[in-house]
C-alpha atoms as a PDB file:
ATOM      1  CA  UNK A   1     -14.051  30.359  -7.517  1.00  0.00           C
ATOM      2  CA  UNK A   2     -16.173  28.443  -5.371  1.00  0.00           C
ATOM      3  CA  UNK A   3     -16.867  25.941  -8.058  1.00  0.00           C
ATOM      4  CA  UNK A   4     -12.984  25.516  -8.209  1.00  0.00           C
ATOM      5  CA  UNK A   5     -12.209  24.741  -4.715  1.00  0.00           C
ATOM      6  CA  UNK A   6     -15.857  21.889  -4.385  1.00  0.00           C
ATOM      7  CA  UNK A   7     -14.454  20.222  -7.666  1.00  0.00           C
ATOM      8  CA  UNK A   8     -10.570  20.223  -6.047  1.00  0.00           C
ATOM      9  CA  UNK A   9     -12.347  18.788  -2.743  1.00  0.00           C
ATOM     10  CA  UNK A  10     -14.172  16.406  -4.582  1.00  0.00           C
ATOM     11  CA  UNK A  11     -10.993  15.003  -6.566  1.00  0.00           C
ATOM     12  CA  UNK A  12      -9.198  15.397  -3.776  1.00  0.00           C
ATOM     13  CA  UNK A  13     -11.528  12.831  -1.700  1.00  0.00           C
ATOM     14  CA  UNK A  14     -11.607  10.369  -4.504  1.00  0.00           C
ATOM     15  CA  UNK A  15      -8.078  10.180  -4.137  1.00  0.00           C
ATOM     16  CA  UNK A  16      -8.052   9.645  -0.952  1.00  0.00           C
ATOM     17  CA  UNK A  17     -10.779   6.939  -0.568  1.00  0.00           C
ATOM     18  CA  UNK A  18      -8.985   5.138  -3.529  1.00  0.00           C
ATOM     19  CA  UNK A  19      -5.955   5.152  -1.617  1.00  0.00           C
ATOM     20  CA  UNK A  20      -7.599   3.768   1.729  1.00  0.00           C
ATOM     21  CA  UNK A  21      -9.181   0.950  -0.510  1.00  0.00           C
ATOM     22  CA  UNK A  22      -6.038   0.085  -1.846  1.00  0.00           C
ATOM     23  CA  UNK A  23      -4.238   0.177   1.639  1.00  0.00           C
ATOM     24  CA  UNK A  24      -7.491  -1.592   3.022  1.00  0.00           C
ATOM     25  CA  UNK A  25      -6.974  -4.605   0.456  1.00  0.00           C
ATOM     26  CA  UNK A  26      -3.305  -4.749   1.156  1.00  0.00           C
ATOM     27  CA  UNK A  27      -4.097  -5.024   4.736  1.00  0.00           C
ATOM     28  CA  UNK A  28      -6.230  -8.113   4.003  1.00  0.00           C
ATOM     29  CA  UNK A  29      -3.744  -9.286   1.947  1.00  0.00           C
ATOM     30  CA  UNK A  30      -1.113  -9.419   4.589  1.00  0.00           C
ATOM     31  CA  UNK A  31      -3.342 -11.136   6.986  1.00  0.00           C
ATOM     32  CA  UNK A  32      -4.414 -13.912   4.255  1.00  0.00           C
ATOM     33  CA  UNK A  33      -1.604 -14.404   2.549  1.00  0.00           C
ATOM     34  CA  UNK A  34       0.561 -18.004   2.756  1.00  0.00           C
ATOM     35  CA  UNK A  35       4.421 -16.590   2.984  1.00  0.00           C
ATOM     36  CA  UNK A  36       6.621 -13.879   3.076  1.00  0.00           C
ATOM     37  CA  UNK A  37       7.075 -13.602  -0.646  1.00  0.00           C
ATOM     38  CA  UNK A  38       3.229 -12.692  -1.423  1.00  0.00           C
ATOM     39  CA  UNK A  39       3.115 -10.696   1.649  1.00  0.00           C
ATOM     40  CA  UNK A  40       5.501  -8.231   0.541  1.00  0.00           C
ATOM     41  CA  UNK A  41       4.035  -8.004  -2.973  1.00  0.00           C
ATOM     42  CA  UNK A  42       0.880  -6.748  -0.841  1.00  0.00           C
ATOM     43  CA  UNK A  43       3.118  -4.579   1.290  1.00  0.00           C
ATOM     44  CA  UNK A  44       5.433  -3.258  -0.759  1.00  0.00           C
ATOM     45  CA  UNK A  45       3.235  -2.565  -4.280  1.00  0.00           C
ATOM     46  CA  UNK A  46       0.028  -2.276  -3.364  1.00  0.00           C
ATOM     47  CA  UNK A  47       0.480  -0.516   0.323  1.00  0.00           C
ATOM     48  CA  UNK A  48       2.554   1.942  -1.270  1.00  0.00           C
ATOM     49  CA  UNK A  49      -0.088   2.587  -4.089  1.00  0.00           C
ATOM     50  CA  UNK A  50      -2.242   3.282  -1.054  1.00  0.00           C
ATOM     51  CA  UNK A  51      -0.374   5.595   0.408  1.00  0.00           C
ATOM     52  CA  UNK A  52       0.776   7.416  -2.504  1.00  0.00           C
ATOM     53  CA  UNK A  53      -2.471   7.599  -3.987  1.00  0.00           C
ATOM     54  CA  UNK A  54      -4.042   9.227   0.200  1.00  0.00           C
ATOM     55  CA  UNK A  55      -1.160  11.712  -0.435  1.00  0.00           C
ATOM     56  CA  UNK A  56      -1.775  13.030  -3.944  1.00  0.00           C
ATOM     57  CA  UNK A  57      -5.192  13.580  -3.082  1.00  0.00           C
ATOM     58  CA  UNK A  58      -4.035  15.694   0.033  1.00  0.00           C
ATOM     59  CA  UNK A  59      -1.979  17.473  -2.506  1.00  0.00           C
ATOM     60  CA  UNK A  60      -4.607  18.782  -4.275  1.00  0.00           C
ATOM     61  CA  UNK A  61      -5.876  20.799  -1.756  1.00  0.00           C
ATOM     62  CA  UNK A  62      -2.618  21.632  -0.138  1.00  0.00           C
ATOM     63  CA  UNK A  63      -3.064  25.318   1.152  1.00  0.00           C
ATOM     64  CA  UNK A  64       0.538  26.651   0.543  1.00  0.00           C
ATOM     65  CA  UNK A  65       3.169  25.737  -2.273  1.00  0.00           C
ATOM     66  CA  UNK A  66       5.567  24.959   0.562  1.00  0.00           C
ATOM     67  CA  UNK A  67       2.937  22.029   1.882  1.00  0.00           C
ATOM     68  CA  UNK A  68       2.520  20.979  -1.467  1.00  0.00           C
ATOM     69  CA  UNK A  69       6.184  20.441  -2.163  1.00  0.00           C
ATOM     70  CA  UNK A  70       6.670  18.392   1.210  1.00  0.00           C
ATOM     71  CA  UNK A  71       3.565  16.076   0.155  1.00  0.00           C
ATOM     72  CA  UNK A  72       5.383  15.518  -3.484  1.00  0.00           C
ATOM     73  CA  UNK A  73       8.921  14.871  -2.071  1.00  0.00           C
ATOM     74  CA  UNK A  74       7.071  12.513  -0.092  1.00  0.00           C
ATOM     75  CA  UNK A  75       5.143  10.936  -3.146  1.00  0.00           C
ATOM     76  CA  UNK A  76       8.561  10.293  -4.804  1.00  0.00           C
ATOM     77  CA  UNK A  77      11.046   9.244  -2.074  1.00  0.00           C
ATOM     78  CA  UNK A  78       7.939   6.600  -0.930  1.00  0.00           C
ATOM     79  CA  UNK A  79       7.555   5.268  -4.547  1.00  0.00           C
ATOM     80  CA  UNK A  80      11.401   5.494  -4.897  1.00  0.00           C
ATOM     81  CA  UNK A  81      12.246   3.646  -1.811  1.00  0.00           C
ATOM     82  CA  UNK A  82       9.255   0.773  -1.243  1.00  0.00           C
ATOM     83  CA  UNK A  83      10.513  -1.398  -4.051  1.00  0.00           C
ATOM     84  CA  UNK A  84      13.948  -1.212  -2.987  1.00  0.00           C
ATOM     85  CA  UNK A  85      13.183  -2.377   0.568  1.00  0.00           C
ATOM     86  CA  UNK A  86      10.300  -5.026  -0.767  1.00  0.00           C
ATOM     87  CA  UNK A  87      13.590  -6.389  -2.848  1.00  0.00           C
ATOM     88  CA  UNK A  88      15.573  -6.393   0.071  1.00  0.00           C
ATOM     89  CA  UNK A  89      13.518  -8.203   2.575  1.00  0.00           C
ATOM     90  CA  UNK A  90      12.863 -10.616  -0.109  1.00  0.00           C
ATOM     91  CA  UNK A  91      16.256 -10.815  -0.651  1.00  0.00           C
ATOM     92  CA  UNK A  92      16.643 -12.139   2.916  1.00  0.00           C
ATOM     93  CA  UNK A  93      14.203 -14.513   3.117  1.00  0.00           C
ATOM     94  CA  UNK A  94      15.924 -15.935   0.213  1.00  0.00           C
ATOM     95  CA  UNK A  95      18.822 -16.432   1.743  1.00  0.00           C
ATOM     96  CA  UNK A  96      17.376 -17.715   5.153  1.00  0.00           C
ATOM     97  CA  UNK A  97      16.224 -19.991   3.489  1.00  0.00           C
ATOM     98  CA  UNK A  98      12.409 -19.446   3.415  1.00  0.00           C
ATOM     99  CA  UNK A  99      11.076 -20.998   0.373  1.00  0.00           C
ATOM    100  CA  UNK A 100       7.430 -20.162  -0.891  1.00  0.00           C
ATOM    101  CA  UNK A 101       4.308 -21.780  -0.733  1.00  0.00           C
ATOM    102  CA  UNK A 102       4.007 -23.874  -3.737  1.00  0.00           C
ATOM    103  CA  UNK A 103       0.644 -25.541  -4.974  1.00  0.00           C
ATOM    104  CA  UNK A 104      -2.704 -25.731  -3.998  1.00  0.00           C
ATOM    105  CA  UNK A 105      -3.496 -23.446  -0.926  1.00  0.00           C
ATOM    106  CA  UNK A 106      -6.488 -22.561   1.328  1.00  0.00           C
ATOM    107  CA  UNK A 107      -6.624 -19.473   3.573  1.00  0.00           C
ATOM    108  CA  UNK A 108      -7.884 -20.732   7.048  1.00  0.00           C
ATOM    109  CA  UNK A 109     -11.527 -18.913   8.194  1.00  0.00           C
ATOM    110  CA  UNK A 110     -11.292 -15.872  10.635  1.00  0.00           C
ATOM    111  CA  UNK A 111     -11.088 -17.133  13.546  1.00  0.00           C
ATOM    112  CA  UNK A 112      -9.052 -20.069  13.209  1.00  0.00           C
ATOM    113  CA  UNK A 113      -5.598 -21.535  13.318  1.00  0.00           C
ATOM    114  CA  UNK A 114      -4.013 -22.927   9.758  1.00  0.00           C
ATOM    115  CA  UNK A 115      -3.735 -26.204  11.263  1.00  0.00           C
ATOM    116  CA  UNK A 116      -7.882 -26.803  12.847  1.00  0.00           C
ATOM    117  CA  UNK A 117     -10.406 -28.021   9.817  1.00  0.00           C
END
């Protein structure tokens, strides 16, 4: 039994890191990407990936059934809604007017402003 629960703690964490990773890169995406459409592909698919993924891995060692249920709801309504919403917002930017970056482009360094060499 106590082989059981170290291998469910295990899978459990791998889950979890994989899921901070994926939110970690989606960050970074966010902060380096040109425009709003790219951003939400980082916010909406991978974010959610990374959240999804941090809460299956809490799932696994869930201590009650009742726990485990909220943390699956959760999983679904969060990979149900995120794509709807990323459509949305896109859909607005659309029709502001935003157009995306189109071309050749070059993240500016840490530190500085899009505009300084």
């Amino acid at each position: 039994m106590m082989v059981l629960d170290v291998l469910r703690s295990g899978l459990s964490a791998v889950f979890i890191v994989a899921g901070a990773v994926m939110m970690l890169g989606a960050v970074l995406g966010l902060l380096r990407f040109p425009d709003v459409f790219t951003r939400l592909h980082a916010a909406g698919a991978t974010m959610s990936l990374g959240v999804c993924l941090c809460l299956f891995g809490l799932l696994i060692v869930a201590s009650t059934l009742l726990a485990a249920a909220k943390l699956a709801f959760l999983i679904a309504l969060i990979a149900a809604v995120t794509p709807v919403l990323s459509h949305v917002v896109g859909s607005a930017a659309h029709a502001a007017g935003i157009s995306p970056v189109v071309g050749a482009y070059t993240a500016p360094r840490p530190g500085r402003s899009a505009g300084q060499p």
